[in-house]
N, C-alpha and C. Protein backbone atom coordinates (compact mmCIF):
# COMPACT_ATOMS: atom_id res chain seq x y z
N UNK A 1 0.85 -1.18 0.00
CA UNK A 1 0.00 0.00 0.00
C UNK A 1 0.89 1.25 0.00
N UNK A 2 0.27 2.43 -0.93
CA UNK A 2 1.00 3.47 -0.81
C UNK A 2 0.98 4.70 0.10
N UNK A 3 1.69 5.49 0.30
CA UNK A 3 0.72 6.37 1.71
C UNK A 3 -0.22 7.39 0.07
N UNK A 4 -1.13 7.62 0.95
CA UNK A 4 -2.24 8.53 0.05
C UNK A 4 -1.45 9.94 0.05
N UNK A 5 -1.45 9.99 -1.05
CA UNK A 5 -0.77 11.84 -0.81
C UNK A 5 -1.60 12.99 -1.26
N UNK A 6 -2.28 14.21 -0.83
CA UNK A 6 -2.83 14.89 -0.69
C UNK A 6 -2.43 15.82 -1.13
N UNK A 7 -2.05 16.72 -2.24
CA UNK A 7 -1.83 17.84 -2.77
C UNK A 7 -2.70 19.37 -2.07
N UNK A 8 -1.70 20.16 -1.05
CA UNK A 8 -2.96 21.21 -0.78
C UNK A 8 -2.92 22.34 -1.31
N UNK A 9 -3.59 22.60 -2.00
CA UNK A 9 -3.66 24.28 -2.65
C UNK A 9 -4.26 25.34 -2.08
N UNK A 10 -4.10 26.17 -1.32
CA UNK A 10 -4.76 26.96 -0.32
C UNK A 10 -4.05 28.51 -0.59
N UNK A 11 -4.61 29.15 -0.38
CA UNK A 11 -4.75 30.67 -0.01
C UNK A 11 -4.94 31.69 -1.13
N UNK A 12 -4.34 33.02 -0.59
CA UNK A 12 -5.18 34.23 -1.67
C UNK A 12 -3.50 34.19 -2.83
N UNK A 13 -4.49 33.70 -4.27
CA UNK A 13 -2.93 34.36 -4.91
C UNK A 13 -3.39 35.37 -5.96
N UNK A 14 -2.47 36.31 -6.04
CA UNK A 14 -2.83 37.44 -6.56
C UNK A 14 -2.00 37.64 -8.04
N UNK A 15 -3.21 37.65 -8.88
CA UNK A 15 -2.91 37.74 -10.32
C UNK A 15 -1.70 36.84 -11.22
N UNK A 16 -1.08 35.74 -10.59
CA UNK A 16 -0.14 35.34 -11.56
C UNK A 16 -0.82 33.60 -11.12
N UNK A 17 0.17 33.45 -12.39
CA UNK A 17 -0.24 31.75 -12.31
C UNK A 17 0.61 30.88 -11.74
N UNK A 18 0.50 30.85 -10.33
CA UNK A 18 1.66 30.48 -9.75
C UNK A 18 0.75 29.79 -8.18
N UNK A 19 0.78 28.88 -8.27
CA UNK A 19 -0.49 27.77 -6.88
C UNK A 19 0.70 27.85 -6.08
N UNK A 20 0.52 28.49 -5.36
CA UNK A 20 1.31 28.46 -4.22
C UNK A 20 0.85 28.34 -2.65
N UNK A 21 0.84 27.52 -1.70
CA UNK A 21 0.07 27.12 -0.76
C UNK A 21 1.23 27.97 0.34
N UNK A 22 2.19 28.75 0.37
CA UNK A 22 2.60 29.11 1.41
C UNK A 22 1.74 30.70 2.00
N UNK A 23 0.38 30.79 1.18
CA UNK A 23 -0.48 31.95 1.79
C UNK A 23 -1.55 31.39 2.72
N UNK A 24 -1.91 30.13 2.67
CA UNK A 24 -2.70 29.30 3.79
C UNK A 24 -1.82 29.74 4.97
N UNK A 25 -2.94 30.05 6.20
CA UNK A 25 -2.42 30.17 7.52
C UNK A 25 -1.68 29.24 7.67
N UNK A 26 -0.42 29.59 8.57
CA UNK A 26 0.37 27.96 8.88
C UNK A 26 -0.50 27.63 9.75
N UNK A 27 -1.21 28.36 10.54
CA UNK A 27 -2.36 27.71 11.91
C UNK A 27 -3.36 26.92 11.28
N UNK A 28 -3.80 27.17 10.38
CA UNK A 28 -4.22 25.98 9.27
C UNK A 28 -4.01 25.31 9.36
N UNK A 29 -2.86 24.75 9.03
CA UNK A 29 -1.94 24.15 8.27
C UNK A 29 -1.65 22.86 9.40
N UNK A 30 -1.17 23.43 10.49
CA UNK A 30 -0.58 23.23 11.94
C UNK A 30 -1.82 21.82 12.01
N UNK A 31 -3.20 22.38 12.08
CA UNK A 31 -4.72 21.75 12.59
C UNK A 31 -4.28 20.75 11.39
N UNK A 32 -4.63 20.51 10.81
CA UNK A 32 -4.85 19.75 9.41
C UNK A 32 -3.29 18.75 10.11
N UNK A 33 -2.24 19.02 9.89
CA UNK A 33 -1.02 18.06 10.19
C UNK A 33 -1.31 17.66 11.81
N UNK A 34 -1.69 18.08 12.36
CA UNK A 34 -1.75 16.91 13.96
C UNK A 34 -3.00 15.88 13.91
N UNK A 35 -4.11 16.69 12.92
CA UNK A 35 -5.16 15.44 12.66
C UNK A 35 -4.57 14.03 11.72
N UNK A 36 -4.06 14.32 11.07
CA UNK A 36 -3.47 13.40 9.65
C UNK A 36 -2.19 12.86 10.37
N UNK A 37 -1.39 13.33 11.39
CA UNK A 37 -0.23 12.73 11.45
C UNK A 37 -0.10 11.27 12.02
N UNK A 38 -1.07 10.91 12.56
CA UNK A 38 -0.96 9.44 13.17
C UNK A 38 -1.58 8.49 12.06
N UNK A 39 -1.47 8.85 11.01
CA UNK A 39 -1.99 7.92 9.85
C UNK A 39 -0.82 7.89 8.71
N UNK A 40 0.11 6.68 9.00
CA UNK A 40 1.51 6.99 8.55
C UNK A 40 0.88 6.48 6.82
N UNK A 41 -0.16 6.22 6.63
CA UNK A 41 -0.33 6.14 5.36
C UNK A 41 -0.77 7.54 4.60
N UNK A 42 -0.98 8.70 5.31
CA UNK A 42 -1.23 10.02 4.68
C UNK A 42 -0.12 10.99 4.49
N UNK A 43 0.30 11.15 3.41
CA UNK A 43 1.29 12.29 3.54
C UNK A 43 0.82 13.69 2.87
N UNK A 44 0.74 15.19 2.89
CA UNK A 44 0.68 16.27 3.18
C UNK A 44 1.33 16.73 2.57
N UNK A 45 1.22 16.97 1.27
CA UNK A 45 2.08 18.49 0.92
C UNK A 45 1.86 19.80 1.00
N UNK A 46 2.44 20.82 0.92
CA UNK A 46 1.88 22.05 1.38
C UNK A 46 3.42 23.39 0.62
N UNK A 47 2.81 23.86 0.29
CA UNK A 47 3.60 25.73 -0.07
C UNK A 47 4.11 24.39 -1.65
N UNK A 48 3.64 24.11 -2.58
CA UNK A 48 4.38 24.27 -4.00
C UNK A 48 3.47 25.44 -4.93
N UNK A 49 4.84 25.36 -6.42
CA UNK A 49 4.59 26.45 -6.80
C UNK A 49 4.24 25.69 -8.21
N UNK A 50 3.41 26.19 -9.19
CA UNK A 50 3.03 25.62 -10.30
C UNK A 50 4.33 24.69 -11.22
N UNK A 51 5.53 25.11 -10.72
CA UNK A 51 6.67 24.27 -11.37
C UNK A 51 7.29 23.61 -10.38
N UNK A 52 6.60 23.38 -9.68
CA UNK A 52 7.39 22.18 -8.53
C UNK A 52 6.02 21.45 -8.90
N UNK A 53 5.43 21.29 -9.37
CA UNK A 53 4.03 20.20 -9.37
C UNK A 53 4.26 18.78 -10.33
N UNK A 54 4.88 18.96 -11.08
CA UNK A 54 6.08 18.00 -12.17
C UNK A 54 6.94 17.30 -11.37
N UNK A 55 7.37 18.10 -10.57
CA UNK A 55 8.25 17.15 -9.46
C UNK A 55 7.11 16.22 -8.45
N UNK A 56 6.19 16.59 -7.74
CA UNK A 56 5.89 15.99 -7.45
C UNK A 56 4.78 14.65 -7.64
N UNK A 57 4.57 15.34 -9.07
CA UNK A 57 3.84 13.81 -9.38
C UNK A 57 5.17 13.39 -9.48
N UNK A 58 6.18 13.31 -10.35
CA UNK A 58 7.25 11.98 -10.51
C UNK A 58 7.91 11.39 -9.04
N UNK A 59 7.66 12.11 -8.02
CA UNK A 59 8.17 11.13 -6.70
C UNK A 59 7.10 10.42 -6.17
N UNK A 60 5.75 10.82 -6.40
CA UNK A 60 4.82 9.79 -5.84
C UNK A 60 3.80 10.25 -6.20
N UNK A 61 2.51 9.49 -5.99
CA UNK A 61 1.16 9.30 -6.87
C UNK A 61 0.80 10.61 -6.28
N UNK A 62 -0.33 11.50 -6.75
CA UNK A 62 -0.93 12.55 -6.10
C UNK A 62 -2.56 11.69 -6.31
N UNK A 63 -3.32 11.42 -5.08
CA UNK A 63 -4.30 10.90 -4.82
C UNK A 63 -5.27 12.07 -4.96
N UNK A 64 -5.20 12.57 -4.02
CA UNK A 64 -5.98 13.91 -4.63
C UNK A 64 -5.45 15.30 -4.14
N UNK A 65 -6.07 16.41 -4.98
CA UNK A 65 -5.99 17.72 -5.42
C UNK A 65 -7.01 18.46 -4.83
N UNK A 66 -6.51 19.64 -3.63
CA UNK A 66 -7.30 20.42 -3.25
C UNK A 66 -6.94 21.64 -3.28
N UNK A 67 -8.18 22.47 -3.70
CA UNK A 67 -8.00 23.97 -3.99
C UNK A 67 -8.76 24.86 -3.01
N UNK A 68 -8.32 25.50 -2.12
CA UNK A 68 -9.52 26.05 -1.29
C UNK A 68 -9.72 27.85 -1.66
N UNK A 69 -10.49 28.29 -2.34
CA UNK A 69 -10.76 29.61 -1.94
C UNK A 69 -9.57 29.94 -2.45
N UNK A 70 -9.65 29.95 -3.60
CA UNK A 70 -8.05 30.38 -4.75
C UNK A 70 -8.48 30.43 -5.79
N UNK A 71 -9.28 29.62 -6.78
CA UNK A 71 -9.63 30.02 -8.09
C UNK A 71 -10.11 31.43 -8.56
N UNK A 72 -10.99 31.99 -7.78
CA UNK A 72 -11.94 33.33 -7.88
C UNK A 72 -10.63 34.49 -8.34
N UNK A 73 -9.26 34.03 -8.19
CA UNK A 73 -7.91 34.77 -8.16
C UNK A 73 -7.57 35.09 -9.78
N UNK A 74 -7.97 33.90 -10.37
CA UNK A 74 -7.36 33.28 -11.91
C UNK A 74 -8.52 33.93 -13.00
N UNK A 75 -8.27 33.80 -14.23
CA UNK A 75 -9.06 34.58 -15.22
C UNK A 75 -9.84 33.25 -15.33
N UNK A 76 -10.68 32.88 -16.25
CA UNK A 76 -11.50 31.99 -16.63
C UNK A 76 -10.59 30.68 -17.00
N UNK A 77 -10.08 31.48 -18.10
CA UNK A 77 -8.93 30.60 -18.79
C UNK A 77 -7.90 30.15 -17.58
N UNK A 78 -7.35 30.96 -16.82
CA UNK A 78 -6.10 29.83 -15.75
C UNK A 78 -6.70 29.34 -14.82
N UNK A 79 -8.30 29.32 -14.88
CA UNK A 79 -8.90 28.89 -14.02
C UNK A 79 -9.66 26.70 -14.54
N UNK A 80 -9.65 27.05 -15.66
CA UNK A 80 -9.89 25.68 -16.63
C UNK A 80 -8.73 24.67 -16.16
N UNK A 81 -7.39 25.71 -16.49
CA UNK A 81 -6.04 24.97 -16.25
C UNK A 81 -6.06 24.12 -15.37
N UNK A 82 -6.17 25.17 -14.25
CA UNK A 82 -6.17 24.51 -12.98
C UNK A 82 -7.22 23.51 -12.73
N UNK A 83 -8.16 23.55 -13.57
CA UNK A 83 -8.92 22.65 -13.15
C UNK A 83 -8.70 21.25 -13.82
N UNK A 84 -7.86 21.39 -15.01
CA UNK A 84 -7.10 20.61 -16.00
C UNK A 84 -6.37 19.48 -15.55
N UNK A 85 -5.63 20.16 -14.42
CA UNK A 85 -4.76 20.37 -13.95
C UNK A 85 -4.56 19.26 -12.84
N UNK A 86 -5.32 19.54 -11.70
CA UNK A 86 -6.15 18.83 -11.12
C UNK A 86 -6.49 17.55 -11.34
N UNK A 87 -7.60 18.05 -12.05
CA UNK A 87 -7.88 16.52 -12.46
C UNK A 87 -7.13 15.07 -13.48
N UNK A 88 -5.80 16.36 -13.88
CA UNK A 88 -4.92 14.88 -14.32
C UNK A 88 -4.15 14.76 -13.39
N UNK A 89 -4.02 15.32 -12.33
CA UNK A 89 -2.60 15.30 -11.22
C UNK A 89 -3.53 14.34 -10.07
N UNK A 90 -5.21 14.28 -9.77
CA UNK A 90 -5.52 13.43 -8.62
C UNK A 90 -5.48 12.12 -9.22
N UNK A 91 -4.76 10.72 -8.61
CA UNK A 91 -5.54 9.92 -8.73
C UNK A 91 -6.48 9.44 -8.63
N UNK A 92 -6.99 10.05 -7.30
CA UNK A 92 -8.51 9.79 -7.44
C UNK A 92 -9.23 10.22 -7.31
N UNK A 93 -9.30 12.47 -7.36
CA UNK A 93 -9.80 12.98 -8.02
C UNK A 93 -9.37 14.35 -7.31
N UNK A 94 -10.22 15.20 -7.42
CA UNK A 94 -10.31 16.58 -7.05
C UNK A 94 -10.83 17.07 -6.25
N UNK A 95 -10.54 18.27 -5.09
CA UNK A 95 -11.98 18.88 -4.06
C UNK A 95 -10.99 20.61 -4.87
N UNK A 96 -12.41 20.74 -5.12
CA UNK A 96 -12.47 22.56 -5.40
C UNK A 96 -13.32 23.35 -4.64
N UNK A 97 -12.63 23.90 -3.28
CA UNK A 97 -13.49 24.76 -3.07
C UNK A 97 -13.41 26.18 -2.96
N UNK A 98 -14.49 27.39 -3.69
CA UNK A 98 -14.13 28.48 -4.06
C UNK A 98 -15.79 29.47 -3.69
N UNK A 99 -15.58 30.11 -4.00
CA UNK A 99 -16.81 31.66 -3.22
C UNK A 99 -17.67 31.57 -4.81
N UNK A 100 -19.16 31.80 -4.44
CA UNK A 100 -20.03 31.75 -5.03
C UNK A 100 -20.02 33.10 -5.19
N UNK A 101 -20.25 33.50 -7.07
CA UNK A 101 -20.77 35.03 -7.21
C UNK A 101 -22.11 35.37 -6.71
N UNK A 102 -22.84 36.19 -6.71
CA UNK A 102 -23.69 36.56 -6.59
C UNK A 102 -24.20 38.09 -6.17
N UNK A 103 -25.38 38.24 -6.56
CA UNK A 103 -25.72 39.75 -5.93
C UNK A 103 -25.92 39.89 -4.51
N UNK A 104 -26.76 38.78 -3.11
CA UNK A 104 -27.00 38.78 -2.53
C UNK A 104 -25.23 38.67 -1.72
N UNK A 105 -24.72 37.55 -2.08
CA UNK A 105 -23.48 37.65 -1.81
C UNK A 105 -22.37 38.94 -1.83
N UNK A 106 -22.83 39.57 -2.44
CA UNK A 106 -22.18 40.77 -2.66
C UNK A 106 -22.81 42.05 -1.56
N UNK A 107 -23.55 42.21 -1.61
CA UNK A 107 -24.02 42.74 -0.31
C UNK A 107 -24.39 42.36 0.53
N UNK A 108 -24.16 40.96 0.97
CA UNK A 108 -23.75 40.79 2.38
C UNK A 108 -22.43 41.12 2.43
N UNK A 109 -21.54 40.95 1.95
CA UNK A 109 -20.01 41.44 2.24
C UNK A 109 -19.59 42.43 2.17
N UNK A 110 -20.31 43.44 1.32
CA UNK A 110 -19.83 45.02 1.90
C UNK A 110 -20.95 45.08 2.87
N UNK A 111 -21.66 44.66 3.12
CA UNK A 111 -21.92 45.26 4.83
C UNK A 111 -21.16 44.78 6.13
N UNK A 112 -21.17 43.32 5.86
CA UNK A 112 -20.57 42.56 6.70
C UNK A 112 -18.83 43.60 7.22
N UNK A 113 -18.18 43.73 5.85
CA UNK A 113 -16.95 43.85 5.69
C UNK A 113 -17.02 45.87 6.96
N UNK A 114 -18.22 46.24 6.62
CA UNK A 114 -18.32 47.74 6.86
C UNK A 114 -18.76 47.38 8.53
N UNK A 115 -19.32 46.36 8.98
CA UNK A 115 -19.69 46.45 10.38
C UNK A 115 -18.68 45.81 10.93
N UNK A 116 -17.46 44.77 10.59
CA UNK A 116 -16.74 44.63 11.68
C UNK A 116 -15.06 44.52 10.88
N UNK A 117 -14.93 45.49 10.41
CA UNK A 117 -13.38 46.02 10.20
C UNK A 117 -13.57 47.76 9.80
N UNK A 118 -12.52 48.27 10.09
CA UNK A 118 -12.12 49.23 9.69
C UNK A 118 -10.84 49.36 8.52
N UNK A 119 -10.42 48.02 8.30
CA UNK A 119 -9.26 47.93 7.25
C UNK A 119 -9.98 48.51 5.99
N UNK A 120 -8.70 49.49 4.90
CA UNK A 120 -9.64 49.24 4.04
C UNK A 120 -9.42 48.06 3.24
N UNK A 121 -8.37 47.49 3.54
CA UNK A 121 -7.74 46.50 2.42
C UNK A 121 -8.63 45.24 2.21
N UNK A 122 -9.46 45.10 3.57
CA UNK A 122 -10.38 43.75 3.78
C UNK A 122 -11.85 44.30 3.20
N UNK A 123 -11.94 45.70 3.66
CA UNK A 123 -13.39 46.64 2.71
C UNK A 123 -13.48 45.96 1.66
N UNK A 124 -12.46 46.45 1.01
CA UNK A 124 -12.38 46.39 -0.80
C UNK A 124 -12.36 45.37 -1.33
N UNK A 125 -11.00 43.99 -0.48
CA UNK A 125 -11.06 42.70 -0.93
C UNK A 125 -11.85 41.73 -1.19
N UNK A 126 -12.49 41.98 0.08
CA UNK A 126 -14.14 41.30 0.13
C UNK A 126 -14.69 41.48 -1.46
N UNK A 127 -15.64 42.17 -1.59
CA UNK A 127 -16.17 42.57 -2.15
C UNK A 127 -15.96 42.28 -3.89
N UNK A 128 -14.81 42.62 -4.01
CA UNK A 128 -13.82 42.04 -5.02
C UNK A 128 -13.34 40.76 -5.42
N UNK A 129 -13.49 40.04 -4.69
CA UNK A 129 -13.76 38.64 -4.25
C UNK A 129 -14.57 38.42 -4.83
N UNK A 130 -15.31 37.95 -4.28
CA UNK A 130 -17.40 37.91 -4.51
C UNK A 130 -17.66 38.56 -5.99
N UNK A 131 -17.38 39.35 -6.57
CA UNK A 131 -17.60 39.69 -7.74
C UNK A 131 -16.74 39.03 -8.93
N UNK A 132 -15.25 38.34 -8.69
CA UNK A 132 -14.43 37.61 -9.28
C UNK A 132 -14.54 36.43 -9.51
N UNK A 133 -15.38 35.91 -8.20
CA UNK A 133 -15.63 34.57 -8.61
C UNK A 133 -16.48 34.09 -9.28
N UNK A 134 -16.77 32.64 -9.76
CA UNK A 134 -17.52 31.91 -10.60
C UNK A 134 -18.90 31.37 -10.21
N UNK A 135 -20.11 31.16 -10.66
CA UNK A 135 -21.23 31.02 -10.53
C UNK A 135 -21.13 28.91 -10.43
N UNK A 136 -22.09 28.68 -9.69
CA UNK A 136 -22.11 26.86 -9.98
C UNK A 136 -22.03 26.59 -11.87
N UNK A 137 -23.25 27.50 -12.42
CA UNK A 137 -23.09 26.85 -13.92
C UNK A 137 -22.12 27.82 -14.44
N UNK A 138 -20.85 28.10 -13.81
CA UNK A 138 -19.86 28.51 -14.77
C UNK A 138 -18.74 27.79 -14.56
N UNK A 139 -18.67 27.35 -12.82
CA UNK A 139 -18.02 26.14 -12.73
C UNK A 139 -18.17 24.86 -13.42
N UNK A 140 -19.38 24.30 -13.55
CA UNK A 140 -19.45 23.28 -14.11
C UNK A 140 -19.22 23.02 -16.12
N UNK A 141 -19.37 24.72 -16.27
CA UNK A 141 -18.96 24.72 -17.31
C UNK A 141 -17.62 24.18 -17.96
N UNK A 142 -16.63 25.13 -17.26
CA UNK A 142 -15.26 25.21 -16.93
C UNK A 142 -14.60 23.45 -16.49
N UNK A 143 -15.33 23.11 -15.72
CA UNK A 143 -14.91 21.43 -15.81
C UNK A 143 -14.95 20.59 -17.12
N UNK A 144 -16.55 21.15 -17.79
CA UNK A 144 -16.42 20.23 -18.96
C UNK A 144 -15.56 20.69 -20.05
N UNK A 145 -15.35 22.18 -19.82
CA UNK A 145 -14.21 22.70 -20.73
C UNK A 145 -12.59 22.13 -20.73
N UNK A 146 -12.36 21.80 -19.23
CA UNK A 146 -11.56 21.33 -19.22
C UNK A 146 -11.07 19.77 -19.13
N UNK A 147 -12.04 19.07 -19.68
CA UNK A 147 -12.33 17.90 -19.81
C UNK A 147 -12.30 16.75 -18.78
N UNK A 148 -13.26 17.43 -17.65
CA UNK A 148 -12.99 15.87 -16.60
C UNK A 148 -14.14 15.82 -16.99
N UNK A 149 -14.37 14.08 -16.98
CA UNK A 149 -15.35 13.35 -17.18
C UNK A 149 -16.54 13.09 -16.14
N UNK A 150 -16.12 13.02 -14.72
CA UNK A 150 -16.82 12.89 -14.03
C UNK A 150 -17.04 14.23 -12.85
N UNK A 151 -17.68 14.85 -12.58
CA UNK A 151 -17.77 15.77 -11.48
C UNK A 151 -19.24 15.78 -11.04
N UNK A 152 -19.40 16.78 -9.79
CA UNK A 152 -20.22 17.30 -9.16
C UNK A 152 -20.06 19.07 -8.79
N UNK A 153 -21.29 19.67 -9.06
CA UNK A 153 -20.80 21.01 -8.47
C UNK A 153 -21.92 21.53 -7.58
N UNK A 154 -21.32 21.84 -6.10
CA UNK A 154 -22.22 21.43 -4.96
C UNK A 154 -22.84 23.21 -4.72
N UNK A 155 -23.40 23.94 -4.02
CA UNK A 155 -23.14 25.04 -3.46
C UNK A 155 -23.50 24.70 -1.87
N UNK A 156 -22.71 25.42 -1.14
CA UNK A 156 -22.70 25.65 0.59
C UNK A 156 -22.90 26.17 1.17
N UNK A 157 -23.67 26.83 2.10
CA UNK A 157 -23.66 27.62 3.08
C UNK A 157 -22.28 27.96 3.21
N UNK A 158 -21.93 29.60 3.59
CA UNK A 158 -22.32 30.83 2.85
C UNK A 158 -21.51 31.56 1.91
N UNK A 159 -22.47 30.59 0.97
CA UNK A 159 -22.08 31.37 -0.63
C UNK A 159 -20.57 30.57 -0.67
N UNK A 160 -20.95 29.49 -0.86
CA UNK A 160 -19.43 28.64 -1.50
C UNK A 160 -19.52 27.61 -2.52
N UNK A 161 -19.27 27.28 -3.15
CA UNK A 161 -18.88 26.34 -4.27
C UNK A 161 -18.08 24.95 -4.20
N UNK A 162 -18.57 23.87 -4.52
CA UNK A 162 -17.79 22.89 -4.43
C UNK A 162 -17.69 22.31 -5.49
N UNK A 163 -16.31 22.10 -6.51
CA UNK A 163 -16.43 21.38 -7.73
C UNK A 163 -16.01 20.23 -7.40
N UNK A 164 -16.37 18.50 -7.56
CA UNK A 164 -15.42 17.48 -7.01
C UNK A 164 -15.44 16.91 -8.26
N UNK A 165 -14.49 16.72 -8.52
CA UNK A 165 -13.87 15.63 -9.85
C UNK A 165 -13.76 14.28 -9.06
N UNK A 166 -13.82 12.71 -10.02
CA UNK A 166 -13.74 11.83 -8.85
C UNK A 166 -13.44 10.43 -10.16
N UNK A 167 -12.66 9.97 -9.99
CA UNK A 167 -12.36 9.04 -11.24
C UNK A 167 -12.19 7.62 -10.18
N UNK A 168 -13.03 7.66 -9.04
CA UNK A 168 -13.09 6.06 -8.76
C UNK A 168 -15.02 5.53 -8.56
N UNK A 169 -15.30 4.84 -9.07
CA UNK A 169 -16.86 4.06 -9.37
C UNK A 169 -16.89 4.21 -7.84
């Protein structure tokens, strides 16, 4: 048996095409590795960059591919990639999870963002966010564009998106 290896893609990346997981909280990061660590069959990757991803499929299988709250970052097009991407890099499949557009969504977050910060950087981000990201039928578009065969595209409480690619019966 092989240990399952877990590809994690996490945090905010800003305008280039470059998956880089060293913007996930390490306190994240920290939670996630003391749950998984007594399961010497799980191993954890964490902080690669779109050209270290070649390397790591050739040292060992990538079981699956997770994206959290990072696509909404990418244009349509590096957003397919990645989803391309993904789904040839999991063996046994994909978790995408990313922020639902919407209007209602959108004003909850400039209010939200206006009643408990004074940053403006989190004002604006918000908001900007939520307007960047992808709708369920634009996600699911974008999957078949990018040719996985099998998926699901879920939505979540509040205002999130789940694309899962999954290539085992």
């Amino acid at each position: 048996m092989h240990k399952c290896v877990i590809l994690l893609i996490f945090g905010n990346i800003k305008g280039s095409y470059n998956l880089n997981g060293r913007n996930m909280s390490e306190k994240i990061f920290r939670v996630i590795f003391k749950v998984v660590k007594s399961f010497i069959e799980i191993l954890l990757i964490y902080g690669i960059n779109y050209r270290q991803l070649n390397q790591i499929v050739k040292l060992a299988y990538v079981d699956i591919v997770m994206n959290n709250l990072s696509l909404h970052h990418f244009t349509r097009k590096q957003a397919i990639n990645i989803i391309r991407t993904a789904d040839l890099v999991g063996r046994c499949g994909f978790i995408i999870n990313d922020l639902h557009r919407s209007r209602i969504a959108y004003a909850f977050i400039v209010i939200l963002t206006r009643l408990i910060t004074k940053n403006r950087i989190t004002r604006y981000d918000g908001p900007v966010s939520v307007m960047n990201a992808f709708t369920p039928f634009e996600m699911a578009e974008m999957a078949e564009e990018a040719g996985v065969k099998k998926f699901t595209v879920n939505r979540h409480f509040p205002y999130r998106i789940g694309l899962v690619g999954t290539k085992i019966n």
